[in-house]
Protein backbone atom coordinates (compact mmCIF):
# COMPACT_ATOMS: atom_id res chain seq x y z
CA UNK A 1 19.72 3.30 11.33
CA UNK A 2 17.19 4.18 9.01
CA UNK A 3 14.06 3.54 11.93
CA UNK A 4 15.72 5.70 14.49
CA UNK A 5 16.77 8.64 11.93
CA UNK A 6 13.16 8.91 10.29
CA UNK A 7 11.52 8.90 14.00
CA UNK A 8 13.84 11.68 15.00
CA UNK A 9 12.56 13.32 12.03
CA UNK A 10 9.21 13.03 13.17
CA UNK A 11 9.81 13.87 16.54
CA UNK A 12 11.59 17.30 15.08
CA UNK A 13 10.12 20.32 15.86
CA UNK A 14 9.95 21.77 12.51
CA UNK A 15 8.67 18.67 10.82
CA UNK A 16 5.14 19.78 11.03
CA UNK A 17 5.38 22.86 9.33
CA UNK A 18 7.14 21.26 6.45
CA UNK A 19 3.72 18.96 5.80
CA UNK A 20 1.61 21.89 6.70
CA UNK A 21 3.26 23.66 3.58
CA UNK A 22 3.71 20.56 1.45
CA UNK A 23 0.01 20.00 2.23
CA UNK A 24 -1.27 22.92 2.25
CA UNK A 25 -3.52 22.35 5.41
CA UNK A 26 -2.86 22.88 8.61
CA UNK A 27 -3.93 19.59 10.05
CA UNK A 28 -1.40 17.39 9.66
CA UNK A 29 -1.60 15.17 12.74
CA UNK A 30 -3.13 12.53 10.95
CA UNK A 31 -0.16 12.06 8.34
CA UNK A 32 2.15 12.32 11.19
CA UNK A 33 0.69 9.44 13.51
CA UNK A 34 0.75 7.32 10.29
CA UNK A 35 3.65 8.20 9.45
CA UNK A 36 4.87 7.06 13.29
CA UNK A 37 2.78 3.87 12.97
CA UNK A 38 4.63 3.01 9.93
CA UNK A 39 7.83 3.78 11.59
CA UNK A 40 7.17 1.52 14.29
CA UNK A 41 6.13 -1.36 12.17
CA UNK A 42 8.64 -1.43 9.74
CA UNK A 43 11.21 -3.23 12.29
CA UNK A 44 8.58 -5.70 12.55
CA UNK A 45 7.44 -5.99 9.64
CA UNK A 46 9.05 -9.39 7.76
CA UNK A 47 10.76 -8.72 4.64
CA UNK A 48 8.74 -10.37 1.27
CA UNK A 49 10.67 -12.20 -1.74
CA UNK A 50 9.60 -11.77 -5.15
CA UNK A 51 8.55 -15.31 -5.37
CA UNK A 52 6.13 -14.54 -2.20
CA UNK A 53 4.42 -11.68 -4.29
CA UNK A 54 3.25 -13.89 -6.59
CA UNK A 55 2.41 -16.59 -4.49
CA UNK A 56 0.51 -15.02 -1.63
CA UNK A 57 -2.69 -14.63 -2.32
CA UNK A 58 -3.06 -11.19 -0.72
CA UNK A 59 0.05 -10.03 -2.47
CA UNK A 60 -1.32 -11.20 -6.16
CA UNK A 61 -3.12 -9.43 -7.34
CA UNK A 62 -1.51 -5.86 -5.88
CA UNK A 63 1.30 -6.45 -7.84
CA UNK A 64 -0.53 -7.58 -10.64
CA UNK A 65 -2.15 -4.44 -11.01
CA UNK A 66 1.50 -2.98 -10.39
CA UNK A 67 2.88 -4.45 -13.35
CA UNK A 68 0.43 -3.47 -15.86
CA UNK A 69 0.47 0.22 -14.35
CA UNK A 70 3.68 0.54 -15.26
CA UNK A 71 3.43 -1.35 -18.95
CA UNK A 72 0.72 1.58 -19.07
CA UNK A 73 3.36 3.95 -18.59
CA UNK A 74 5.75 2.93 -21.20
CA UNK A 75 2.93 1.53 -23.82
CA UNK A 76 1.65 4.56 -23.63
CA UNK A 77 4.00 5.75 -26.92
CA UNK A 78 5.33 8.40 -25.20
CA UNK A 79 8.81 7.60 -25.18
CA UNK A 80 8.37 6.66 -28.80
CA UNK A 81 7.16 10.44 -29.39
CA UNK A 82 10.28 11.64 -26.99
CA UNK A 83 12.98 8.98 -28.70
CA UNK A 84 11.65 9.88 -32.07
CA UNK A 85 9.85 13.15 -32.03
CA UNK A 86 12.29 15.16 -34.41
CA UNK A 87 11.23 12.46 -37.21
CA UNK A 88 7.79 12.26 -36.11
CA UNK A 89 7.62 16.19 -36.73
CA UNK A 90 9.57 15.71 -39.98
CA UNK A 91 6.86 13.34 -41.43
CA UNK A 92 4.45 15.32 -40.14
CA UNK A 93 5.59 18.14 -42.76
CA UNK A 94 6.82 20.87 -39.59
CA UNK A 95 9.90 22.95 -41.40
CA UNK A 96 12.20 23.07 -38.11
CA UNK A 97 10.82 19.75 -36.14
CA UNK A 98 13.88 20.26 -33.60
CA UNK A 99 12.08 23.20 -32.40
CA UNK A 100 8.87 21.85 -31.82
CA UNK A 101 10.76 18.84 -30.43
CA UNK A 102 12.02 21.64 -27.93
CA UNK A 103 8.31 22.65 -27.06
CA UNK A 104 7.66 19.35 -26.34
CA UNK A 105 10.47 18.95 -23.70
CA UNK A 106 9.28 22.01 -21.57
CA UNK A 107 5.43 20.84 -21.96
CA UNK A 108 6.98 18.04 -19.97
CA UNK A 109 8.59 19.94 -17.51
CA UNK A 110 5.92 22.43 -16.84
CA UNK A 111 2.93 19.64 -16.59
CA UNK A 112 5.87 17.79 -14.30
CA UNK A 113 5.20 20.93 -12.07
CA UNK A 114 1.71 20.98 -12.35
CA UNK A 115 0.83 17.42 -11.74
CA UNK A 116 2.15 17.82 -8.27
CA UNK A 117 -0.35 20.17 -6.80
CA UNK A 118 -2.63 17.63 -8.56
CA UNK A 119 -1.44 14.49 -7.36
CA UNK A 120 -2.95 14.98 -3.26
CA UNK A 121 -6.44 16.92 -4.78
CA UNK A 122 -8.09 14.90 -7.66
CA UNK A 123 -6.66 11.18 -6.70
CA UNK A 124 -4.26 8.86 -8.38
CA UNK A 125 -6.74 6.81 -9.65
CA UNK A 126 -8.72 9.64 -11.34
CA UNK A 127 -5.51 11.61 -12.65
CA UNK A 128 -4.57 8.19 -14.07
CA UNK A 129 -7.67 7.83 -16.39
CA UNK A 130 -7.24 11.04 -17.52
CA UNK A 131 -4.09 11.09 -18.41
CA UNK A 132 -5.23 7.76 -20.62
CA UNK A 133 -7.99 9.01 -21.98
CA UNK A 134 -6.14 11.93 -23.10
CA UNK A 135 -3.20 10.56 -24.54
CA UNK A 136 -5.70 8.20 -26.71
CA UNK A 137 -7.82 11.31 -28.29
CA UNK A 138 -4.19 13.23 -28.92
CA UNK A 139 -2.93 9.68 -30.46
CA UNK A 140 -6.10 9.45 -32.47
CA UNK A 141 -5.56 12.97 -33.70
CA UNK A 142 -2.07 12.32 -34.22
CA UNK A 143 -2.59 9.40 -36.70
CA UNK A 144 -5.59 11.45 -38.54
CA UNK A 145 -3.31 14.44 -38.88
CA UNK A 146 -0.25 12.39 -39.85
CA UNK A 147 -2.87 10.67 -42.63
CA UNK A 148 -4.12 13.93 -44.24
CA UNK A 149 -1.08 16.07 -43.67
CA UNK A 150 -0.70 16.13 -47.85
CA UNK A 151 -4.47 16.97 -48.05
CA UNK A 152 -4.80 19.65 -45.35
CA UNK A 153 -1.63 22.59 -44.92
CA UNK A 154 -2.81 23.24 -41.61
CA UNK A 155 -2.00 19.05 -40.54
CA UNK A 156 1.35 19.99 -39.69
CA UNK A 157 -0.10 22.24 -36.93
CA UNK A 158 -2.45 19.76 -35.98
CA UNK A 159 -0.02 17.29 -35.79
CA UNK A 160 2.55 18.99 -33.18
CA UNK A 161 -0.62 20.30 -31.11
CA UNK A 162 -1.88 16.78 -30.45
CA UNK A 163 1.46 15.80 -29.37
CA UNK A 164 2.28 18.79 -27.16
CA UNK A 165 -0.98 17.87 -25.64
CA UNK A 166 -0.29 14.10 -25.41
CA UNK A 167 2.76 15.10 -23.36
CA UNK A 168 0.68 17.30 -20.96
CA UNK A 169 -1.48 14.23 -20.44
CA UNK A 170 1.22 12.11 -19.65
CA UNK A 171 2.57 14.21 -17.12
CA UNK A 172 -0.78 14.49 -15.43
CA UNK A 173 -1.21 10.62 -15.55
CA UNK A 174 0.51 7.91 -16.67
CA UNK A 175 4.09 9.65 -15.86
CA UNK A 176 3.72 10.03 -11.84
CA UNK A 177 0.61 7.66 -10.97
CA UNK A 178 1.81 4.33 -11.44
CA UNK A 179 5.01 5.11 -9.08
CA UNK A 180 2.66 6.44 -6.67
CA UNK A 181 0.55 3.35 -6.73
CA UNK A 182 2.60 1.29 -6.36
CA UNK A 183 4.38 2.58 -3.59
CA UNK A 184 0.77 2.64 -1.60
CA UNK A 185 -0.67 -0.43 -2.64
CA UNK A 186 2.28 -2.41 -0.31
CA UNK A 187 3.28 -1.61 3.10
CA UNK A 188 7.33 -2.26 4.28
CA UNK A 189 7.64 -5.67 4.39
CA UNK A 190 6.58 -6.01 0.03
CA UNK A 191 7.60 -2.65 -0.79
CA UNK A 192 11.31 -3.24 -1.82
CA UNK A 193 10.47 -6.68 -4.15
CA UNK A 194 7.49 -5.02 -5.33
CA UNK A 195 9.25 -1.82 -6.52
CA UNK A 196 11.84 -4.15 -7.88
CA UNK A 197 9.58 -6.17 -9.77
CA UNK A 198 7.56 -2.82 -10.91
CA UNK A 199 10.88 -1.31 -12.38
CA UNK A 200 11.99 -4.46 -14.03
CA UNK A 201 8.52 -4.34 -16.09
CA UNK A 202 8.80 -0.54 -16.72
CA UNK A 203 12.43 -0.75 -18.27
CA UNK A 204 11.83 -3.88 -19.83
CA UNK A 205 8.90 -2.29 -21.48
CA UNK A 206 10.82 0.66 -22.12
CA UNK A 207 13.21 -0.99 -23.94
CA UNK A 208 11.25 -3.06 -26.37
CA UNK A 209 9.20 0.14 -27.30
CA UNK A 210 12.37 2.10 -28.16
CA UNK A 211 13.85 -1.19 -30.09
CA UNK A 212 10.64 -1.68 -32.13
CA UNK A 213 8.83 1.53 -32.54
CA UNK A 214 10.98 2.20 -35.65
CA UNK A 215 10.20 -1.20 -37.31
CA UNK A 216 6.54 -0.70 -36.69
CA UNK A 217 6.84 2.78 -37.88
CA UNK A 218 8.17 1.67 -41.35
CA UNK A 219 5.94 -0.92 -42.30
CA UNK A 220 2.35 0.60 -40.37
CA UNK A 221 3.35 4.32 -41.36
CA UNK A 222 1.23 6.88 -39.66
CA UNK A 223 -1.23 4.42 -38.50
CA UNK A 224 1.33 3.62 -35.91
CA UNK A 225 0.21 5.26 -33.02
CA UNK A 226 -3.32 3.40 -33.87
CA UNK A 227 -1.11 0.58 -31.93
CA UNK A 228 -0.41 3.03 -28.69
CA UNK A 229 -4.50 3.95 -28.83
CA UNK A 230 -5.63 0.32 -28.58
CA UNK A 231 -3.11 -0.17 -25.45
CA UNK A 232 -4.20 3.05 -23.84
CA UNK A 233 -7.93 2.53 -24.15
CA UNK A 234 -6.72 -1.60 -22.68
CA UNK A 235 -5.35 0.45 -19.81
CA UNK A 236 -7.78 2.98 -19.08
CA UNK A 237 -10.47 0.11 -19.12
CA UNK A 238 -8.46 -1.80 -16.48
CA UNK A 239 -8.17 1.32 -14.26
CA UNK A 240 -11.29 1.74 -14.48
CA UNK A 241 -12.32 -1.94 -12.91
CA UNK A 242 -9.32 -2.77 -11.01
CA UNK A 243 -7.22 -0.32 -9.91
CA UNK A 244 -8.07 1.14 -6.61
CA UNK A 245 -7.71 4.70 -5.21
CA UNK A 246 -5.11 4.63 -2.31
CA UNK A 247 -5.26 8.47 -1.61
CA UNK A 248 -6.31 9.17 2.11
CA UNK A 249 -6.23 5.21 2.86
CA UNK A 250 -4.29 3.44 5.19
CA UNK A 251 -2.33 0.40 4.04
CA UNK A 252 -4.30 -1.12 6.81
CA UNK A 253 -7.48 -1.04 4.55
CA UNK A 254 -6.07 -1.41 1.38
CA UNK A 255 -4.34 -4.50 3.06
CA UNK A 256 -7.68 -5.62 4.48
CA UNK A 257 -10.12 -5.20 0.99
CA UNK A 258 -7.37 -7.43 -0.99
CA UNK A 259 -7.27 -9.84 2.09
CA UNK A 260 -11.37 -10.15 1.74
CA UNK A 261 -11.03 -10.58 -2.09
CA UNK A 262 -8.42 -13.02 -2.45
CA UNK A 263 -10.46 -15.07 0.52
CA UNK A 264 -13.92 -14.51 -1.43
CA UNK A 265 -12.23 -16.01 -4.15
CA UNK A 266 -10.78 -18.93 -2.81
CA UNK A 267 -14.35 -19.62 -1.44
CA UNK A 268 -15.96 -18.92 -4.54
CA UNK A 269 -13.54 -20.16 -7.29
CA UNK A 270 -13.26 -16.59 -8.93
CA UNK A 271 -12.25 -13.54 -9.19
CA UNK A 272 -13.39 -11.34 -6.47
CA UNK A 273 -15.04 -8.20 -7.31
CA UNK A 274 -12.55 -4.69 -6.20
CA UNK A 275 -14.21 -2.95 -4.20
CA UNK A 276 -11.56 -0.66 -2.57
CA UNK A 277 -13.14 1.82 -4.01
CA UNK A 278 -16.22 1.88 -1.70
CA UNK A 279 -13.97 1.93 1.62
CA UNK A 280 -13.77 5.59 3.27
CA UNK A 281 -10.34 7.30 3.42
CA UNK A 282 -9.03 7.01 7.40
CA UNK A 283 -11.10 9.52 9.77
CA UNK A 284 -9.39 12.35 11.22
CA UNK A 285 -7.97 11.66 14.42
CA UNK A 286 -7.32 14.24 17.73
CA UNK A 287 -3.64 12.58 18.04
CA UNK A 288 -1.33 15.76 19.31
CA UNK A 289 2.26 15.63 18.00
């Protein structure tokens, strides 16, 4: 059902003025033929267990680097700042933290906003070490400000800027890019186990932050978030050297660089070298829709 309604879709006569907006280009033939191919391969395509992910070879390490994407989302701290922000602003010596746990919340909505017209022009792979980077300066910042709030009046203010700005950073980064990623990194036959196993590590994550974030709190103080810097700076480094950038790629070359890795490294014994970051995004093609 699903095959036949999203190829009537394509075949729709206002369908390419929709990406031409959502785009904002007016070549969108491109999209559209891949978006056909995909269409036509995804009754073919066979379906892949969880099990298979981890024991396929070309599948590894994909959803290797999906599962620590999305432990980079939730290690991040920010759903310790958004769980726990009121008392985080209350420490931090702000008079009415509720209200600057307000500001926080439409930071995230606004950035939410913003990161989309981001997400097609800059890359997911860039965006993401941004966002990382950020977020470990603000969480730096927010540990310093935290530690001289008594010393310094103007900490307080300090304090709820460097969170304020950790949520922007999130937003841009760590908050959309690993769903993203994820999604591109596997073609139709993966996709559903490796989404499955991608949102089992992000809740799971998610949950033992939220349980443990106030024990850690209590006994480490304001040198807390010293913990979320160490991960995030872990994370960024990993982007950096593994993750690849899947914007303007087919899945036939991602497919086709973790194919030649995982066969380099059976020849060799280790770890291939990524190097999906060399490939050139897919060519324009003269297809007419």
């Amino acid at each position: 059902i699903w095959g036949s309604t999203f190829s009537f879709i394509l075949s729709s006569f206002f369908f390419s003025p929709v990406l031409q907006r959502l785009w904002g280009t007016q070549d969108v033939s491109q999209d559209i033929q891949e978006m056909k191919d995909e269409s036509a391969r995804m009754s073919q395509e066979k379906q892949v267990t969880v099990l298979e992910l981890f024991r396929v070879s070309s599948y590894r390490q994909p959803i290797i680097i999906s599962i620590v994407l999305q432990l980079s989302q939730q290690l991040s701290g920010i759903n310790a700042v958004f769980y726990y922000s009121t008392g985080i602003f209350k420490d931090a010596g702000v008079q009415e933290p509720i209200y600057a746990t307000i500001g926080a919340g439409v930071v995230n909505t606004i950035f939410t906003v913003v990161s989309l017209f981001l997400v097609e022009r800059a890359g997911r792979r860039t965006l993401h070490m941004i966002g990382l980077g950020g977020m470990a300066f603000c969480s730096t910042l927010m540990t310093v400000s935290l530690l001289l709030k008594d010393n310094y009046n103007g900490m307080s203010f300090v304090c709820i800027g460097a969170i304020l700005v950790f949520v922007a950073f999130f937003e841009i980064g760590p908050g959309p890019i690993p769903w993203f990623i994820v999604a591109e990194l596997f073609s139709q036959g993966p996709r559903p186990a490796a989404m499955a196993v991608a949102g089992c590590s992000n809740w799971t994550s998610n949950f033992l932050v939220g349980l443990l974030f106030p024990s850690a709190a209590h006994y480490l103080g304001a040198y807390v978030f010293i913990i979320f810097t160490g991960f995030l700076i872990t994370f960024l480094a990993f982007t950096f050297f593994k993750v690849p950038e899947t914007r303007g790629r087919t899945f036939e070359d991602i497919t086709r660089a973790f194919e030649g890795q995982a066969h380099g490294a059976d020849r060799s014994g280790k770890d291939g070298v990524m190097e999906m970051n060399s490939i050139e995004p897919a060519k324009e093609t003269t297809t007419n829709v």
